[in-house]
PDB file of N, CA and C in Angstrom:
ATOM      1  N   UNK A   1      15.546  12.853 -25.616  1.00  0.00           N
ATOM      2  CA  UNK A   1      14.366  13.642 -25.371  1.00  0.00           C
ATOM      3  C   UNK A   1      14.198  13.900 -23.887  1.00  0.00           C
ATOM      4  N   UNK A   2      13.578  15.098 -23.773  1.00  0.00           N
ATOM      5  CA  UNK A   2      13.777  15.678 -22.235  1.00  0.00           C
ATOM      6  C   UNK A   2      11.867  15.338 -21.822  1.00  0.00           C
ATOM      7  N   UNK A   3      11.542  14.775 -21.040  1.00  0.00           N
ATOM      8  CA  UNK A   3       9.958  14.350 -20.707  1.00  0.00           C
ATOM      9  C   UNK A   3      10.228  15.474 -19.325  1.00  0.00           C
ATOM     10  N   UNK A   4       9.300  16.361 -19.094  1.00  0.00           N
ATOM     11  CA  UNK A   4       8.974  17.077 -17.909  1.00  0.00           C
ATOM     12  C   UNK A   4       8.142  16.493 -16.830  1.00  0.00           C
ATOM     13  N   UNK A   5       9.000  16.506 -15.731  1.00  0.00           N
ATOM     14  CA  UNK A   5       8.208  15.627 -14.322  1.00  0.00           C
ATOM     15  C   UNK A   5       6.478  15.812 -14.438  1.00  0.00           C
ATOM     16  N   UNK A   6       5.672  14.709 -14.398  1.00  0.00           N
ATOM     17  CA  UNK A   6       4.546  14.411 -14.118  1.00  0.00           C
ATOM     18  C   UNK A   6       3.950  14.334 -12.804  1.00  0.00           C
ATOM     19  N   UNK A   7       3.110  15.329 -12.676  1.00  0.00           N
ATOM     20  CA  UNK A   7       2.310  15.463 -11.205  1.00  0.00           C
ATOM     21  C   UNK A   7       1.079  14.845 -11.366  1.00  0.00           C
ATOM     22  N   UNK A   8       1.334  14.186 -10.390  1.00  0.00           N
ATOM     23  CA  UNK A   8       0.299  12.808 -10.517  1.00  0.00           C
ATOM     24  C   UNK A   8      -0.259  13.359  -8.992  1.00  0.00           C
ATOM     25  N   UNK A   9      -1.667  12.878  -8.783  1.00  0.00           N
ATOM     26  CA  UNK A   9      -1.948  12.352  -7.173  1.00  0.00           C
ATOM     27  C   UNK A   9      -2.543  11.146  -7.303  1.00  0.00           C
ATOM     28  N   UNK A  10      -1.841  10.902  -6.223  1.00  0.00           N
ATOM     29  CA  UNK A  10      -2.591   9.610  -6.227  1.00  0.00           C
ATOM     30  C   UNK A  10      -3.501   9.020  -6.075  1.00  0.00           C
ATOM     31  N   UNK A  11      -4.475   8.211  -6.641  1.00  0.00           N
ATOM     32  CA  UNK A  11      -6.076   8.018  -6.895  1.00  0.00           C
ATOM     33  C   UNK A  11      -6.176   7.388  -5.029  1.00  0.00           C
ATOM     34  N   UNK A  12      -5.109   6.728  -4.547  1.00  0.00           N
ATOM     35  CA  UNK A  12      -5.380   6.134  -3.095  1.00  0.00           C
ATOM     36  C   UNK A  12      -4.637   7.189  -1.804  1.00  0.00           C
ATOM     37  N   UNK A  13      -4.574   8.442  -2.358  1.00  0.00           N
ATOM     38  CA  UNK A  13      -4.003   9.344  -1.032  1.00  0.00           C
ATOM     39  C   UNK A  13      -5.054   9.627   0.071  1.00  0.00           C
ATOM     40  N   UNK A  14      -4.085   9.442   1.591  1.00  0.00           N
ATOM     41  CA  UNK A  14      -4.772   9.443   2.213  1.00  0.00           C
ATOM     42  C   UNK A  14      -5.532   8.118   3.235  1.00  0.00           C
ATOM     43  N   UNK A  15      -5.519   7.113   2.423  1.00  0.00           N
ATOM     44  CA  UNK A  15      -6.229   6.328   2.674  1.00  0.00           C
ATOM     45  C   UNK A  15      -5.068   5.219   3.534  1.00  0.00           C
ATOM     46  N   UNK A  16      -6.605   4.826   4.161  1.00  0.00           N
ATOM     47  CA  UNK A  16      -6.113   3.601   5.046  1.00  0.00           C
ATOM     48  C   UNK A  16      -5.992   2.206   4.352  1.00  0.00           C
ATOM     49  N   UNK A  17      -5.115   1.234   4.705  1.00  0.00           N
ATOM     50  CA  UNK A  17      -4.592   0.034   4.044  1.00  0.00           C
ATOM     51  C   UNK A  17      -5.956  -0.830   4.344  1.00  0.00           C
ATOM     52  N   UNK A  18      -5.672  -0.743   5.856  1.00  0.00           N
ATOM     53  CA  UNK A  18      -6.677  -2.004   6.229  1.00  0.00           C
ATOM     54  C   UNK A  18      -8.196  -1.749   5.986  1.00  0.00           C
ATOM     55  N   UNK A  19      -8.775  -0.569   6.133  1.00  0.00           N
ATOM     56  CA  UNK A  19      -9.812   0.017   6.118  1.00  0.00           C
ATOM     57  C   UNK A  19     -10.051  -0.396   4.205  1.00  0.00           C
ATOM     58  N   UNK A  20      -9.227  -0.210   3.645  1.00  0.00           N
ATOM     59  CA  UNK A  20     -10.045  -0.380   2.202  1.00  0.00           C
ATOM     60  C   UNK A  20      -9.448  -1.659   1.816  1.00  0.00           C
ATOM     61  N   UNK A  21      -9.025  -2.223   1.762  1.00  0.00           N
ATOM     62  CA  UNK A  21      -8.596  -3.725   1.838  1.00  0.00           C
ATOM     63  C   UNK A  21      -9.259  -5.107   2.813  1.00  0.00           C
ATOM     64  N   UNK A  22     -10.382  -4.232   3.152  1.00  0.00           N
ATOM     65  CA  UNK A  22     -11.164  -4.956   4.078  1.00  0.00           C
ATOM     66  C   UNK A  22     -10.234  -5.751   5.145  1.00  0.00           C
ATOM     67  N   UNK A  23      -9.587  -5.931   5.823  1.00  0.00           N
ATOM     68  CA  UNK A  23      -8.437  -6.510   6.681  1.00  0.00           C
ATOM     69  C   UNK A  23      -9.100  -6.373   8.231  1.00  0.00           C
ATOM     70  N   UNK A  24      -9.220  -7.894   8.737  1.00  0.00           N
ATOM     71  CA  UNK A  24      -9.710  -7.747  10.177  1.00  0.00           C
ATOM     72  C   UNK A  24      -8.243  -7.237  11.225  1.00  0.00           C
ATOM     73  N   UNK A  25      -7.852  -6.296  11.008  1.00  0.00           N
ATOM     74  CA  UNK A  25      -6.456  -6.017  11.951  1.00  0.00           C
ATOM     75  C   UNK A  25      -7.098  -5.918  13.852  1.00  0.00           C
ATOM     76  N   UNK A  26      -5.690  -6.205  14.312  1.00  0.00           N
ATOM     77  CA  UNK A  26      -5.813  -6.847  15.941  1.00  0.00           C
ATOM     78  C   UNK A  26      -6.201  -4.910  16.185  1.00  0.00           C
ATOM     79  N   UNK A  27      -6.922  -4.899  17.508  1.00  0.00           N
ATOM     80  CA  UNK A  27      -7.610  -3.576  17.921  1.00  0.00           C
ATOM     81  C   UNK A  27      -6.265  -2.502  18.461  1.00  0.00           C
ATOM     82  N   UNK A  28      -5.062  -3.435  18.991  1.00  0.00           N
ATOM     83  CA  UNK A  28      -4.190  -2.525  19.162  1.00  0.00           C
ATOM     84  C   UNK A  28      -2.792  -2.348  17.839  1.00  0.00           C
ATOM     85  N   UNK A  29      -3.291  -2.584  16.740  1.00  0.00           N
ATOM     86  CA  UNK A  29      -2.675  -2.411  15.898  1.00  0.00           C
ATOM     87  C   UNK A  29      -2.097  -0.620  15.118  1.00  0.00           C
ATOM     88  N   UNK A  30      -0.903  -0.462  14.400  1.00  0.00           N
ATOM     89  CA  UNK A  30      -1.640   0.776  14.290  1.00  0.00           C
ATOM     90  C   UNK A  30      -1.907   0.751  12.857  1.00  0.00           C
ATOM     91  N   UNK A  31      -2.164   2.032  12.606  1.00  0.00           N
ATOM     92  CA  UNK A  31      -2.736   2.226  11.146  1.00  0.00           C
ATOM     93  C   UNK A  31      -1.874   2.084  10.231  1.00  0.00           C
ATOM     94  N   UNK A  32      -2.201   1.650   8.771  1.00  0.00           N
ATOM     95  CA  UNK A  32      -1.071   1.819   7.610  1.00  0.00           C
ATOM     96  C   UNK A  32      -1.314   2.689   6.600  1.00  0.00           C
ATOM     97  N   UNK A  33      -1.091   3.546   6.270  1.00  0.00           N
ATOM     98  CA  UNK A  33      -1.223   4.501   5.170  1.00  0.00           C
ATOM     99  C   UNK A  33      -0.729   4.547   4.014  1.00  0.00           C
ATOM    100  N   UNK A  34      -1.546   4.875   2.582  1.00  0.00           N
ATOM    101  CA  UNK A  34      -1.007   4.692   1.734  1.00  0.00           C
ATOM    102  C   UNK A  34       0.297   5.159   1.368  1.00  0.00           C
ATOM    103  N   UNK A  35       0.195   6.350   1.870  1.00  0.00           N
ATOM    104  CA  UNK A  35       1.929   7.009   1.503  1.00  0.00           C
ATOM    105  C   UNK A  35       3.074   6.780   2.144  1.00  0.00           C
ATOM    106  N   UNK A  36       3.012   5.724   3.244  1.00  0.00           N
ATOM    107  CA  UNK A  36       3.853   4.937   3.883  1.00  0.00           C
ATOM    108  C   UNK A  36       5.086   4.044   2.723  1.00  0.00           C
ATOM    109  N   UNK A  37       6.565   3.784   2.815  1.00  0.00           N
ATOM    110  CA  UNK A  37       7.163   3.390   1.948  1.00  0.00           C
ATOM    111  C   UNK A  37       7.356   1.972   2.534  1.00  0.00           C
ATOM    112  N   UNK A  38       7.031   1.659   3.566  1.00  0.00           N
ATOM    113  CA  UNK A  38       6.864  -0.001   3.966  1.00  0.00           C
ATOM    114  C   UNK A  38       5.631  -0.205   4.885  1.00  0.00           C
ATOM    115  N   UNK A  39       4.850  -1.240   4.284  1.00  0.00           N
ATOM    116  CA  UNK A  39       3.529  -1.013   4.928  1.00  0.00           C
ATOM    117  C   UNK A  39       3.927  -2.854   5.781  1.00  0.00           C
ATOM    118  N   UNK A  40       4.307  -2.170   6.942  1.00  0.00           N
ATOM    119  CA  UNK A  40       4.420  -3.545   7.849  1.00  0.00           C
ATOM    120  C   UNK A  40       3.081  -4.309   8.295  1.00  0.00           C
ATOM    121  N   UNK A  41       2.708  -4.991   8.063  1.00  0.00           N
ATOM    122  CA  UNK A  41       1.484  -5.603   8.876  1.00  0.00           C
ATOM    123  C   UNK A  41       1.777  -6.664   9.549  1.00  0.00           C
ATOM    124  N   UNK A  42       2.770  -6.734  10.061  1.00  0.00           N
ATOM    125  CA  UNK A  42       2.992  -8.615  10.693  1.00  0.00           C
ATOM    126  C   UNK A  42       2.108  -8.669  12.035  1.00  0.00           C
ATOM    127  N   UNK A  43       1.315  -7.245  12.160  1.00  0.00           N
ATOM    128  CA  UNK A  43       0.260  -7.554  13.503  1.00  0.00           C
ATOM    129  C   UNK A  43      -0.990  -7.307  12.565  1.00  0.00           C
ATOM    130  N   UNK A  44      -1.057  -7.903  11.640  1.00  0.00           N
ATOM    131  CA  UNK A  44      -2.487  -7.598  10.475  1.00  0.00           C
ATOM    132  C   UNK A  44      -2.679  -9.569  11.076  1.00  0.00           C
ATOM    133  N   UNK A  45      -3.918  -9.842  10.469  1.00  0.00           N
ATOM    134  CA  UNK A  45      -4.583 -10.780  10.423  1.00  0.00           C
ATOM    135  C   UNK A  45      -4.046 -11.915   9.904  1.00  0.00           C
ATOM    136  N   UNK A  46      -4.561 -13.228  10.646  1.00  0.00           N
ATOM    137  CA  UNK A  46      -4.293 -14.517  10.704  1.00  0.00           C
ATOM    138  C   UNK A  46      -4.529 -14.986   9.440  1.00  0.00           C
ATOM    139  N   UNK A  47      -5.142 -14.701   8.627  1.00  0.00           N
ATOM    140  CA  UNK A  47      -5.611 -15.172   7.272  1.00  0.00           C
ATOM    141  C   UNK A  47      -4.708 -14.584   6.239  1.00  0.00           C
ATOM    142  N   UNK A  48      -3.567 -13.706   6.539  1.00  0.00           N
ATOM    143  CA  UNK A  48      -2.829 -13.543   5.326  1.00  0.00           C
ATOM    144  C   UNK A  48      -1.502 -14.389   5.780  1.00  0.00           C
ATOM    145  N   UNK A  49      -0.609 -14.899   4.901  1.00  0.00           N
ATOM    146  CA  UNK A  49       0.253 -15.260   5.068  1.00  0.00           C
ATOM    147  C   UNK A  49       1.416 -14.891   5.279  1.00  0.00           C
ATOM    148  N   UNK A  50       2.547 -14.851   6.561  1.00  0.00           N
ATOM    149  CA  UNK A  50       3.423 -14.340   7.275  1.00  0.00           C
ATOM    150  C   UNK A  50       4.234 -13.318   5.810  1.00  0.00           C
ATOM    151  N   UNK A  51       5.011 -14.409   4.603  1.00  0.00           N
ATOM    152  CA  UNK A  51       5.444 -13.810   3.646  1.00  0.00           C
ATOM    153  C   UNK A  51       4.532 -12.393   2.820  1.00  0.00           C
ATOM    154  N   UNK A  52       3.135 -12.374   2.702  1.00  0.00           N
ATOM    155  CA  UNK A  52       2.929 -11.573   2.361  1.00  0.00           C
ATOM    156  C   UNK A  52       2.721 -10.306   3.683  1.00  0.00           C
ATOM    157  N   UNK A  53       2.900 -10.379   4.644  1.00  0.00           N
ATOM    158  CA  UNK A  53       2.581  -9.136   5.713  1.00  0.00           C
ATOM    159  C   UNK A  53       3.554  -7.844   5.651  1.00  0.00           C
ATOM    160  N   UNK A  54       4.247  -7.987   4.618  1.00  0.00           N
ATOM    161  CA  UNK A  54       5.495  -7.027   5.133  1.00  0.00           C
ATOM    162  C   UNK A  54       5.740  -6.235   3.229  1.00  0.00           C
ATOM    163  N   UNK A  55       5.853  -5.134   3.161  1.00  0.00           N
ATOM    164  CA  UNK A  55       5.709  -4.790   1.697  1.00  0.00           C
ATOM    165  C   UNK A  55       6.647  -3.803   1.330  1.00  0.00           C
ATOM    166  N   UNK A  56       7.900  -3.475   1.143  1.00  0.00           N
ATOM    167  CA  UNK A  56       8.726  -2.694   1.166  1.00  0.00           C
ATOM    168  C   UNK A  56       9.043  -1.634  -0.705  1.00  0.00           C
ATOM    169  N   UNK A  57       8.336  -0.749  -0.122  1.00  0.00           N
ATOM    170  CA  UNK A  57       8.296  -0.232  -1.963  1.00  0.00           C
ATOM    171  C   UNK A  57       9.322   1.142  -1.746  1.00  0.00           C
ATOM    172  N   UNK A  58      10.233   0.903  -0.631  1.00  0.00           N
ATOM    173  CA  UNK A  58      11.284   2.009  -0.707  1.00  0.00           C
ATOM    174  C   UNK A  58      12.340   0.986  -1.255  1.00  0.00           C
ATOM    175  N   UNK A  59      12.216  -0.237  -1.832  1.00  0.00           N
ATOM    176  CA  UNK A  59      13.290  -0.767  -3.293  1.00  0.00           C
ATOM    177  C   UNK A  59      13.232  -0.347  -4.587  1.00  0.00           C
ATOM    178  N   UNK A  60      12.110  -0.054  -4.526  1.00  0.00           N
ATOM    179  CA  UNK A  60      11.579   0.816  -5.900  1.00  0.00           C
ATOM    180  C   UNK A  60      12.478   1.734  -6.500  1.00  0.00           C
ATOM    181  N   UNK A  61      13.428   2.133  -7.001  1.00  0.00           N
ATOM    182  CA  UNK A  61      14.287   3.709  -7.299  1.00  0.00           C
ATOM    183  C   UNK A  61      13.350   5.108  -7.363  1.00  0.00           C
ATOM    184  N   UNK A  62      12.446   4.496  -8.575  1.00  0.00           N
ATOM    185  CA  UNK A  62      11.430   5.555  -9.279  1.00  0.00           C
ATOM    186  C   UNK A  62      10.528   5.938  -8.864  1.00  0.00           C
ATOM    187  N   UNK A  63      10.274   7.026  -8.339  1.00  0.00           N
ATOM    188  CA  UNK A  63       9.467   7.677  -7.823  1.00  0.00           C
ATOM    189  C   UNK A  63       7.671   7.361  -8.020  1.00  0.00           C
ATOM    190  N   UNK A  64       7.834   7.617  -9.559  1.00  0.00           N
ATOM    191  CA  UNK A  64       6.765   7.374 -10.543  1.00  0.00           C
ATOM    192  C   UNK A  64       5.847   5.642 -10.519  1.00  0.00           C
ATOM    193  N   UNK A  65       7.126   4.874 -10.351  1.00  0.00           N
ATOM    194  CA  UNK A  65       7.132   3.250 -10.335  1.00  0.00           C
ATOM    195  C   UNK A  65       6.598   3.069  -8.998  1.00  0.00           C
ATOM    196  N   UNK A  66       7.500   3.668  -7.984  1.00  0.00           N
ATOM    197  CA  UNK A  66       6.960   3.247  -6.622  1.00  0.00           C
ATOM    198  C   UNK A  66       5.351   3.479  -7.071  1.00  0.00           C
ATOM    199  N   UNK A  67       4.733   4.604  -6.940  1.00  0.00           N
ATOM    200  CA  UNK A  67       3.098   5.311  -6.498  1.00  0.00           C
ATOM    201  C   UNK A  67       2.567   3.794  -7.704  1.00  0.00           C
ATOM    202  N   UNK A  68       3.261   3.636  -8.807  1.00  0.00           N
ATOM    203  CA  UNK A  68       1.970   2.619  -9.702  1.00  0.00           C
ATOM    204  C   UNK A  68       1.989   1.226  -8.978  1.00  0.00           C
ATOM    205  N   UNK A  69       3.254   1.167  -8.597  1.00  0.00           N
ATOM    206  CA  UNK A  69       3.653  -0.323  -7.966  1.00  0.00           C
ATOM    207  C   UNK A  69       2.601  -0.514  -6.222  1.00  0.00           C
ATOM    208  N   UNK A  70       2.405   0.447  -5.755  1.00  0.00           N
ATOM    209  CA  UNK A  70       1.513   0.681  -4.608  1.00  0.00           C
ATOM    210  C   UNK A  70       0.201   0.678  -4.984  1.00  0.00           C
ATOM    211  N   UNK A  71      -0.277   1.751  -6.093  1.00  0.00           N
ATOM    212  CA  UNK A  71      -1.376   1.549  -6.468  1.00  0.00           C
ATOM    213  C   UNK A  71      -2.201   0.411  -7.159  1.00  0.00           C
ATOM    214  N   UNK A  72      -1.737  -0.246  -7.468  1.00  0.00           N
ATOM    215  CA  UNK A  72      -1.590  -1.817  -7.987  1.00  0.00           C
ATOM    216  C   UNK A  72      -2.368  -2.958  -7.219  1.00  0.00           C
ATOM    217  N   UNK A  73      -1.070  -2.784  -6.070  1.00  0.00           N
ATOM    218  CA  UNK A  73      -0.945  -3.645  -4.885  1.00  0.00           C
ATOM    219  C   UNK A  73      -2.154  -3.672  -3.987  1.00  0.00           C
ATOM    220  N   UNK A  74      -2.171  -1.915  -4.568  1.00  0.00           N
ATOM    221  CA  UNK A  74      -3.445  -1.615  -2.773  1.00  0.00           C
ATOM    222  C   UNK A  74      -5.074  -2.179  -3.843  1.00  0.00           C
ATOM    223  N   UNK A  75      -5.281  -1.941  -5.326  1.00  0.00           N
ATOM    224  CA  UNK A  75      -6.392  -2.297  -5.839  1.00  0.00           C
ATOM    225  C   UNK A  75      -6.637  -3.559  -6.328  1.00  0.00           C
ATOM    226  N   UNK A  76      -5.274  -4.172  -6.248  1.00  0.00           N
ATOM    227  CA  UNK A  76      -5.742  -5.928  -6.332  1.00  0.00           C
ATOM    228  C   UNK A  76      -6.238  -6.525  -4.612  1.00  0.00           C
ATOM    229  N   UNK A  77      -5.687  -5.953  -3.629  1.00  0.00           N
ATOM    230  CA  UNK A  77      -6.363  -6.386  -1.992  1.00  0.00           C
ATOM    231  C   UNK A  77      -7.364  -6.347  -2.031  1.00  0.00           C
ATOM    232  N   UNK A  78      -8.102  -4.940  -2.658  1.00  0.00           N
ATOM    233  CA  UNK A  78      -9.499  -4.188  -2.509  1.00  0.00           C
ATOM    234  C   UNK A  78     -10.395  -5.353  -2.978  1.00  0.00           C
ATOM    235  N   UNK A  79     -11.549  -5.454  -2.092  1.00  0.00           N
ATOM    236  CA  UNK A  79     -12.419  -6.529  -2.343  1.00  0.00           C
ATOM    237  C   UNK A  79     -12.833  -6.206  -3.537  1.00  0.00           C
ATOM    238  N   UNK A  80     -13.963  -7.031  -4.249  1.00  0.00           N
ATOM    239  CA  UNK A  80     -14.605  -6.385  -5.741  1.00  0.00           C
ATOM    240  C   UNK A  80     -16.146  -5.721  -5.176  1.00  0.00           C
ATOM    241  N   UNK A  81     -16.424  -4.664  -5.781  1.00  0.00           N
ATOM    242  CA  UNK A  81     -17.472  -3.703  -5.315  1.00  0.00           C
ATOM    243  C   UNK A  81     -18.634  -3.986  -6.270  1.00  0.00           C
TER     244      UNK A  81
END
């Protein structure tokens, strides 16, 4: 069976990592963006742990997988509202 590519946007385009993840990042840090394929933070905050600062979702193959595997990631950080 032939499935026709799915155009998705993404519910987090646009958006900043640290800014919605509540994250005290250092003032000369720079920004991380969602559509970034490795969201480095090893200059993000003392309270996360070295292993989690670094997030590489260009291992991903799937296009489709990457955006859910990000979107995931970025709404389990997100404080609860």
């Amino acid at each position: 069976m032939f499935f026709p590519p799915l155009r998705v946007t993404p519910r987090f385009a646009g958006v900043g990592i640290a800014e919605m993840a509540d994250l005290a990042m250092l003032p000369d840090s720079h920004g991380y963006w969602f559509e970034e394929e490795v969201w480095d933070m090893s200059d993000g905050p003392e309270s996360m742990k070295p292993c989690s600062k670094v997030w590489r979702f260009n291992k991903v193959c799937d296009p489709l997988w990457r955006l859910v595997t990000k979107e995931l990631i970025l709404a389990r950080m997100c404080p609860p509202q």
